[in-house]
Protein backbone atom coordinates (compact mmCIF):
# COMPACT_ATOMS: atom_id res chain seq x y z
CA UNK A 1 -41.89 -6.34 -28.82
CA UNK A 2 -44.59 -3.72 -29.46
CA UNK A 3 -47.28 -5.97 -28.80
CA UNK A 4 -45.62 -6.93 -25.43
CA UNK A 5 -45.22 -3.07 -24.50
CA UNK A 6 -48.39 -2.10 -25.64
CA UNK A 7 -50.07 -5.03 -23.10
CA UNK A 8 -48.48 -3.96 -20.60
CA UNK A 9 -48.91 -0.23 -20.68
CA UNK A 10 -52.51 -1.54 -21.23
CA UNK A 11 -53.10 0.13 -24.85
CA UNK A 12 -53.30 -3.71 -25.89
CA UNK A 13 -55.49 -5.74 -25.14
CA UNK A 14 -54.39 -9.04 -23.22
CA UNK A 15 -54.75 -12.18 -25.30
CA UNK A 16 -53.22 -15.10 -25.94
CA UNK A 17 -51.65 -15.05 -28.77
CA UNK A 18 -50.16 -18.52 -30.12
CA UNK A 19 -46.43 -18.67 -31.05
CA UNK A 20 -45.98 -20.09 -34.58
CA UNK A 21 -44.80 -23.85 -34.31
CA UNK A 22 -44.59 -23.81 -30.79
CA UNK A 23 -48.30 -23.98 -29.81
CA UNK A 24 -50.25 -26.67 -28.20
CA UNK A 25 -53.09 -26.59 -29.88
CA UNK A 26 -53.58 -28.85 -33.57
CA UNK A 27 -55.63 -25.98 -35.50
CA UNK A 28 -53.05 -23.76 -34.83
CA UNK A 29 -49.75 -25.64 -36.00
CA UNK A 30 -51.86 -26.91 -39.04
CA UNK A 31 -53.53 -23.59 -39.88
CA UNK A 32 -49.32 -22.17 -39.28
CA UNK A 33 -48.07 -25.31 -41.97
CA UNK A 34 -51.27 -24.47 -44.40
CA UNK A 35 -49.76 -20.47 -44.49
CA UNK A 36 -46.89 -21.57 -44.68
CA UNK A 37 -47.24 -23.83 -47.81
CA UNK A 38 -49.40 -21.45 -49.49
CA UNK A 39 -46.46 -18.73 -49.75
CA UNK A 40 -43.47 -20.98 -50.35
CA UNK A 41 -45.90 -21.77 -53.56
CA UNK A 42 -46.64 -18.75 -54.44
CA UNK A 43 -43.25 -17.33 -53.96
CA UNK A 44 -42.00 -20.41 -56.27
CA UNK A 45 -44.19 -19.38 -58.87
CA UNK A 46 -43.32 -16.07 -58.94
CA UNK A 47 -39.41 -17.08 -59.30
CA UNK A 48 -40.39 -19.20 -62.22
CA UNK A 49 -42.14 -16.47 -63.98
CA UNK A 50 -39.77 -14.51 -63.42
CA UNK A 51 -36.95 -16.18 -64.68
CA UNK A 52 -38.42 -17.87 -67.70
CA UNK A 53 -40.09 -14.07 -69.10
C-alpha cells in the first residue's frame, strides 16, 4: 500500500516490481522458492534448538 501511494504521489520511483509466485519471469519464481526454502530451514532449526536446550 505505501509503495503504491508513494508512486503515485511520485515520492517513489516507478518500477516494476514482481509479485511473489505470480510473476512471469523463471529467475524470479526460483530466486522467490530459493528464499523461501532458506527460512523455512532456518526457522526449523531454530525450533529444534529450541526445544531440545
Amino acid at each position: 500500500m505505501v509503495e503504491n501511494i508513494g508512486m503515485t504521489m511520485g515520492i517513489l520511483p516507478i518500477t516494476g516490481v514482481p509479485l511473489p509466485f505470480v510473476s512471469y519471469g523463471g529467475s524470479s519464481l526460483i530466486t522467490n522458492f530459493i528464499c523461501i526454502g532458506l527460512l523455512l530451514n532456518i526457522s526449523i532449526r531454530r525450533k529444534k534448538a529450541i526445544f531440545l536446550d
